[in-house]
N, C-alpha and C. Protein backbone atom coordinates (compact mmCIF):
# COMPACT_ATOMS: atom_id res chain seq x y z
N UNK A 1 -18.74 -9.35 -35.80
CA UNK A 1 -17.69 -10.34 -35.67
C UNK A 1 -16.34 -9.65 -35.91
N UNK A 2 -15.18 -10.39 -34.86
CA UNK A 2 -14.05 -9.21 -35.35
C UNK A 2 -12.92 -9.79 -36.50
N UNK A 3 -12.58 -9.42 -36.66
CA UNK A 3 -11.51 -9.51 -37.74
C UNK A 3 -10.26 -10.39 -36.77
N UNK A 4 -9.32 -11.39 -37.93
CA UNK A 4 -8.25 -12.09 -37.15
C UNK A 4 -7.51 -11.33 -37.17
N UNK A 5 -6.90 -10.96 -35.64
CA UNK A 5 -5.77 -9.78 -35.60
C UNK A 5 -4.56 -10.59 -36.51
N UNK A 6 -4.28 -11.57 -36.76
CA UNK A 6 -2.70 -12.11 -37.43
C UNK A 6 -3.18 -11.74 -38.79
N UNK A 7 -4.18 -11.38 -39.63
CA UNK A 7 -4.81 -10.85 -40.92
C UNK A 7 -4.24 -9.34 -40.55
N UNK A 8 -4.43 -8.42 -39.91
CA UNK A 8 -3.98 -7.17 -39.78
C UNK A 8 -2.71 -7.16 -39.89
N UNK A 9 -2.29 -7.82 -38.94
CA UNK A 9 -0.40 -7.93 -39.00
C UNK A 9 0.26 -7.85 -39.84
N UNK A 10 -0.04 -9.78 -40.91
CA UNK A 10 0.26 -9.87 -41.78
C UNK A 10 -0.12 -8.47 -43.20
N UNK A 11 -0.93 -8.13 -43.01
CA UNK A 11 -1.03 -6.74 -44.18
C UNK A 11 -0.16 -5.44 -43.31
N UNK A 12 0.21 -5.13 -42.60
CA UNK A 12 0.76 -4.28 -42.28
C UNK A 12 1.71 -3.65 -42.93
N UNK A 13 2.48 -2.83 -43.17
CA UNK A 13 4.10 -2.23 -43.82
C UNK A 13 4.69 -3.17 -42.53
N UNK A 14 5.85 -3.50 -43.48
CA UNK A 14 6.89 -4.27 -42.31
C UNK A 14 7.23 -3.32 -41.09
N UNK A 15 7.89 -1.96 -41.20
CA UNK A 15 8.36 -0.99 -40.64
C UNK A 15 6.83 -0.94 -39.30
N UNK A 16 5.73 -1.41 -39.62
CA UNK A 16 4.71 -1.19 -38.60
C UNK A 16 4.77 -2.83 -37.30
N UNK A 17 4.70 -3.82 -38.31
CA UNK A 17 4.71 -4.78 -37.80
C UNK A 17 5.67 -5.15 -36.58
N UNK A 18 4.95 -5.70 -35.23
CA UNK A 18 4.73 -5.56 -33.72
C UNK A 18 5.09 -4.72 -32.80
N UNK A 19 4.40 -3.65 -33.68
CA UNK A 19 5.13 -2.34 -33.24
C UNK A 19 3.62 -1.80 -32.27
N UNK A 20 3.99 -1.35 -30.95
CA UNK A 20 3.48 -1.61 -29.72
C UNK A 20 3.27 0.09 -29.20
N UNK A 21 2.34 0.91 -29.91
CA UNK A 21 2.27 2.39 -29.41
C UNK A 21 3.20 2.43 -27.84
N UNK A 22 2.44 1.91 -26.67
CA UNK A 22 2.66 2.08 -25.42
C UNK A 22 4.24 1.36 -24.75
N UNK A 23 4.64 0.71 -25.30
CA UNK A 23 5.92 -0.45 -25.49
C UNK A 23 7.33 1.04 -25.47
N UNK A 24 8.14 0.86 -24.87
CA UNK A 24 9.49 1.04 -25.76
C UNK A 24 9.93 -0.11 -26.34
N UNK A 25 11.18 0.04 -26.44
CA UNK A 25 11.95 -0.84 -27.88
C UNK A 25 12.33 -2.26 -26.62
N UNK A 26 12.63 -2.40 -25.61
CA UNK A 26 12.31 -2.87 -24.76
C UNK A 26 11.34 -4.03 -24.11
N UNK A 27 10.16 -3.38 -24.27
CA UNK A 27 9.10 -3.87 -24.42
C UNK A 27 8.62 -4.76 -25.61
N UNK A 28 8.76 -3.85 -26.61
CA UNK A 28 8.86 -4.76 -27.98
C UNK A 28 9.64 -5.82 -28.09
N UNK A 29 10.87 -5.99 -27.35
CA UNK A 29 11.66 -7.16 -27.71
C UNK A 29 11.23 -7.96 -26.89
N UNK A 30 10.55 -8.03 -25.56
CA UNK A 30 9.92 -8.69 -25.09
C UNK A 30 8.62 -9.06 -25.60
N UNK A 31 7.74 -8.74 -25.96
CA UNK A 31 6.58 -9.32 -26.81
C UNK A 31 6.55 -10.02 -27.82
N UNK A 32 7.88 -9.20 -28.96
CA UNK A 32 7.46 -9.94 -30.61
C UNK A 32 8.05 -11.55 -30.57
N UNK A 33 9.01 -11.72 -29.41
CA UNK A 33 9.61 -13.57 -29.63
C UNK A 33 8.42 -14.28 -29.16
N UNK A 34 7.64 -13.86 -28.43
CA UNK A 34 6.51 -14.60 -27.78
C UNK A 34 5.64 -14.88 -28.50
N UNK A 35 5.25 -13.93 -29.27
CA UNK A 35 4.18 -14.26 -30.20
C UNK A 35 4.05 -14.76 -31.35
N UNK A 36 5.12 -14.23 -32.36
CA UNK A 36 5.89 -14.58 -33.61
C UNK A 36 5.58 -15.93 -33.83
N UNK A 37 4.69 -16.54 -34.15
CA UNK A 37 4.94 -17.97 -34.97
C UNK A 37 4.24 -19.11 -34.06
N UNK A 38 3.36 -18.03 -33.21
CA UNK A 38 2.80 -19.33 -32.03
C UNK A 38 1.45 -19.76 -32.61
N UNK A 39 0.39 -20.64 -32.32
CA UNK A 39 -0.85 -20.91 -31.81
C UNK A 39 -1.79 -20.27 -31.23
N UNK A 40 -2.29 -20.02 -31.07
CA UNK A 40 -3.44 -19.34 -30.37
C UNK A 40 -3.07 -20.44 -29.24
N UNK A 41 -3.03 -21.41 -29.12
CA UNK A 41 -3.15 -22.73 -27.68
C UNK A 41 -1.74 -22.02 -27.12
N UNK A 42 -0.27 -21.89 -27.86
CA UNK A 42 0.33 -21.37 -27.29
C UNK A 42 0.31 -20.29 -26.09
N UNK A 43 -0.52 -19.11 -26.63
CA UNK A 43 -0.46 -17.83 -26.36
C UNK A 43 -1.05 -17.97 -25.08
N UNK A 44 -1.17 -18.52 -24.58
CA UNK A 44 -2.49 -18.69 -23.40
C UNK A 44 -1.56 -18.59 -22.27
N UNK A 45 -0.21 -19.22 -22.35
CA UNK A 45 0.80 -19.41 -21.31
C UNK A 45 1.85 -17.91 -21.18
N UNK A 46 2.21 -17.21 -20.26
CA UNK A 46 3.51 -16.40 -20.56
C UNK A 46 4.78 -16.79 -20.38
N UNK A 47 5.86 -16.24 -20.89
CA UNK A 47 7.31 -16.50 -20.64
C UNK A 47 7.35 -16.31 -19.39
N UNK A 48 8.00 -17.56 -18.75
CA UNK A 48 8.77 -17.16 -17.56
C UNK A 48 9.52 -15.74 -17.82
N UNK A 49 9.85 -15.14 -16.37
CA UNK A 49 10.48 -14.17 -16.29
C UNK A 49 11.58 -14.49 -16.12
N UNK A 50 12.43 -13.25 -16.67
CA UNK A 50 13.96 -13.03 -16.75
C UNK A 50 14.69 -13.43 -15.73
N UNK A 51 15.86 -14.14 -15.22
CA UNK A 51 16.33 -13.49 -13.93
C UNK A 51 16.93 -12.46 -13.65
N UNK A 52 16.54 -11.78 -14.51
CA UNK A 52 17.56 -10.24 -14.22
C UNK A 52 16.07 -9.93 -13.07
N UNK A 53 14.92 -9.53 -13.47
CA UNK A 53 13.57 -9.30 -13.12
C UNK A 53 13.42 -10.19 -12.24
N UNK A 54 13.25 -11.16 -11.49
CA UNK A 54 13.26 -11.34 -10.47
C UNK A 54 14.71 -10.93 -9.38
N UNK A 55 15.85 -10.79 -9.94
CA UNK A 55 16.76 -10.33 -8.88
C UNK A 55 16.21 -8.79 -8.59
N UNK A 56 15.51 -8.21 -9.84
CA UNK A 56 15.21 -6.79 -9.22
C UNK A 56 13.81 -6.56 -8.08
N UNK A 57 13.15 -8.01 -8.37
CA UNK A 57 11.98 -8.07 -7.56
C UNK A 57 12.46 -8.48 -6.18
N UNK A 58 12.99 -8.89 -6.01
CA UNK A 58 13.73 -9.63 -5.04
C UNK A 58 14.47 -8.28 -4.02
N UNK A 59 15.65 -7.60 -4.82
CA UNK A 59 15.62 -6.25 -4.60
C UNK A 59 14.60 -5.10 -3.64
N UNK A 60 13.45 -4.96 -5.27
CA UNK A 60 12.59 -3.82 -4.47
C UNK A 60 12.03 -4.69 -3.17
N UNK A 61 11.66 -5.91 -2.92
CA UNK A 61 11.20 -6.10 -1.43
C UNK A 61 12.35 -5.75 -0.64
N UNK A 62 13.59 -6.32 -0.96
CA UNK A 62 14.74 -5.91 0.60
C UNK A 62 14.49 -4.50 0.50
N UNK A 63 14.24 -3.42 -0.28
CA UNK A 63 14.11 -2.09 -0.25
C UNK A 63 13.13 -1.76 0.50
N UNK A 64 11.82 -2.53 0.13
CA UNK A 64 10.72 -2.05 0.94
C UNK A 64 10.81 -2.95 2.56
N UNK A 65 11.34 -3.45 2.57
CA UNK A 65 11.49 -4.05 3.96
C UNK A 65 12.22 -2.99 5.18
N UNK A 66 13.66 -2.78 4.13
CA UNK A 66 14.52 -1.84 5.13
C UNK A 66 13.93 -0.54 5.10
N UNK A 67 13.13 -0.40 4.60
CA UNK A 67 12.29 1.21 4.63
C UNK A 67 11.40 1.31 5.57
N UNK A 68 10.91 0.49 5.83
CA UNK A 68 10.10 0.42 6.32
C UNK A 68 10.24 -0.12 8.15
N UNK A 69 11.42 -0.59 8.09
CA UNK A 69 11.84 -1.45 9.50
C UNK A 69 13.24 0.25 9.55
N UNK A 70 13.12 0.83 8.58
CA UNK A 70 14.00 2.32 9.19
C UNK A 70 13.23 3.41 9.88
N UNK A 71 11.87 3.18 9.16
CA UNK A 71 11.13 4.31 9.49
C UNK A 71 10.39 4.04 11.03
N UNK A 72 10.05 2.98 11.47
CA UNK A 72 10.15 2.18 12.40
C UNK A 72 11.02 2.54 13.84
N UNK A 73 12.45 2.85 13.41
CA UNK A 73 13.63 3.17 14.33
C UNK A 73 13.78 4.17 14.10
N UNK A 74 13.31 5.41 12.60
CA UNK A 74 13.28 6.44 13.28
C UNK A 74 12.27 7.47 13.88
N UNK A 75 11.13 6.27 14.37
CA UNK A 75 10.13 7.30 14.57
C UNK A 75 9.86 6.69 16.06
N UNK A 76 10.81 5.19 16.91
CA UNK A 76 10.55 4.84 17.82
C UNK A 76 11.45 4.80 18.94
N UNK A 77 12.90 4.70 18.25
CA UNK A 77 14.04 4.26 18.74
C UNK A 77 14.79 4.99 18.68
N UNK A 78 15.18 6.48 17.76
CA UNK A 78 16.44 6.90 17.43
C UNK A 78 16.60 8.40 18.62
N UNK A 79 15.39 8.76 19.02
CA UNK A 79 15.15 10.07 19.44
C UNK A 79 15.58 11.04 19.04
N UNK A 80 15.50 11.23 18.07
CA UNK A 80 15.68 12.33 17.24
C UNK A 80 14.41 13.20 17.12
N UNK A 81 14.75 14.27 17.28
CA UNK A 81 13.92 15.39 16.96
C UNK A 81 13.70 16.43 16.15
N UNK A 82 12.93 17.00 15.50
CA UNK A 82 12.82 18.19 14.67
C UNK A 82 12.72 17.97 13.15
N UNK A 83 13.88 18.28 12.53
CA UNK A 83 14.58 18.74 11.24
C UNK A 83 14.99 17.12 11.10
N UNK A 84 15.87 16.86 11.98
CA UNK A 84 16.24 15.75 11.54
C UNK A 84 15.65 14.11 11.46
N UNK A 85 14.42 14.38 12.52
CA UNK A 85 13.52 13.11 12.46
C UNK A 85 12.51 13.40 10.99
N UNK A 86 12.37 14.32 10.54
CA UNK A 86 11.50 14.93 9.67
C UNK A 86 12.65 14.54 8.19
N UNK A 87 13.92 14.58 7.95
CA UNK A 87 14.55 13.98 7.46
C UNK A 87 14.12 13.22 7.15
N UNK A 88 14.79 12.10 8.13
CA UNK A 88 14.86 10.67 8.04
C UNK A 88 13.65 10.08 7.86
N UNK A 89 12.65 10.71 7.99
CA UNK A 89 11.25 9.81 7.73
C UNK A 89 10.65 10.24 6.04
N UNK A 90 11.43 11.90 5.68
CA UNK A 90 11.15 11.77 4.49
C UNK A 90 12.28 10.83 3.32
N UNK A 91 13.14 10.44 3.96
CA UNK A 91 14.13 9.57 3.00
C UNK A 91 13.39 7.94 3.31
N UNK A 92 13.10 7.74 4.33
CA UNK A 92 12.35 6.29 4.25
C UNK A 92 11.21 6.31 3.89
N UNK A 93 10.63 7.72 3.94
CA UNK A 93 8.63 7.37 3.27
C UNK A 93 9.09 7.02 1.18
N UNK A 94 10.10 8.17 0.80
CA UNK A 94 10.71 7.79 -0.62
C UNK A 94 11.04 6.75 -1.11
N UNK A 95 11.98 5.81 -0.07
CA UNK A 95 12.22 4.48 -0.84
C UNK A 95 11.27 3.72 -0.79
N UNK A 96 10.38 4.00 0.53
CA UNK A 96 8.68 3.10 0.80
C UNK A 96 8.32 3.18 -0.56
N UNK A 97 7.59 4.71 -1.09
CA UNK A 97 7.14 4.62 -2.27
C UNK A 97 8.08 4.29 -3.39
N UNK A 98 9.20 4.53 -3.39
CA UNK A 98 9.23 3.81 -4.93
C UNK A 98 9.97 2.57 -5.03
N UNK A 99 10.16 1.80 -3.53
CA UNK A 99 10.17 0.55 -3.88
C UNK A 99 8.67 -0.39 -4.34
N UNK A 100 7.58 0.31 -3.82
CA UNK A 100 6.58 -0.38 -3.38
C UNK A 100 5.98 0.13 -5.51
N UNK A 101 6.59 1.72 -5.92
CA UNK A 101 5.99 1.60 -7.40
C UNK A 101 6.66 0.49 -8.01
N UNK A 102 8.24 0.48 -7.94
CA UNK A 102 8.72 -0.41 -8.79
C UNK A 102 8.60 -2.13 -8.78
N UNK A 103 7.92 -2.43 -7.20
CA UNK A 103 7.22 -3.82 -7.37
C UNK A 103 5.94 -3.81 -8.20
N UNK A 104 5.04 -2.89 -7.91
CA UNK A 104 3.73 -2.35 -8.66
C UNK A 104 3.99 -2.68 -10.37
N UNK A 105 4.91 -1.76 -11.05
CA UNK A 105 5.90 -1.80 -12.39
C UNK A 105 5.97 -3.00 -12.74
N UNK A 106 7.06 -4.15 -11.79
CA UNK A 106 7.53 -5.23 -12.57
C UNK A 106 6.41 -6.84 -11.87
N UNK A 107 5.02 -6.36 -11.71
CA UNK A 107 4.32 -7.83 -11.23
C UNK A 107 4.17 -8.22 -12.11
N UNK A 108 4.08 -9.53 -11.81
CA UNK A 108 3.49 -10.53 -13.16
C UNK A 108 2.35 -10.67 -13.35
N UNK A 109 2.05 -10.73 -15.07
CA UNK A 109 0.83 -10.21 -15.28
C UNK A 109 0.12 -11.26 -16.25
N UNK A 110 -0.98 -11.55 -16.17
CA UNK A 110 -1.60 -12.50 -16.63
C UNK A 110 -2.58 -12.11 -17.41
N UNK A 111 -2.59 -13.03 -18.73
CA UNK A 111 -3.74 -12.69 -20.05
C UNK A 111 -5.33 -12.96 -19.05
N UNK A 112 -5.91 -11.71 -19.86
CA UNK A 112 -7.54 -11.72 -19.15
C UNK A 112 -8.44 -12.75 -20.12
């Protein structure tokens, strides 16, 4: 049988308490208001997200859109050749991937 994690907490050194190995300080400030003082019935629900975080989600899709509708024109439409189609497809395969990590990064994520 396991032990009540709010029994661990509560014995902790303060200096330890909701302190999150994998978290930056960041992270931590996002977790400890959520949890701090709830229910177990609480916990079941998450905080809506920020709107800072959805304007950035919102963001990485126009990123991955125009990356993808560039790479498109320059591999169908621009006739470009060589060096410079080889360019342009490595600057749109880049924002492909790291618009497509930083949607990956900020999805919303749900208790298992």
């Amino acid at each position: 049988m396991r032990a009540d994690p709010r029994a661990a907490v509560e014995q902790a050194p303060p200096s330890v308490r909701g302190w999150a190995p994998l978290c930056g300080s960041a992270g931590r400030a996002k977790i400890e208001p959520c949890l701090v003082g709830r229910s177990d019935e609480d916990r079941t629900t998450l905080p809506d997200s920020p709107p800072t975080e959805i304007t950035m989600r919102f963001l990485l899709w126009l990123l991955l859109t125009a990356s993808v509708l560039g790479n498109a024109y320059v591999n169908t439409f621009a006739g470009w050749t060589g060096a410079t189609q080889i360019a342009a497809s490595v600057c749109t395969g880049v924002v492909l991937l790291g618009s497509a990590a930083g949607l990956w990064l900020t999805r919303p994520r749900t208790e298992a």
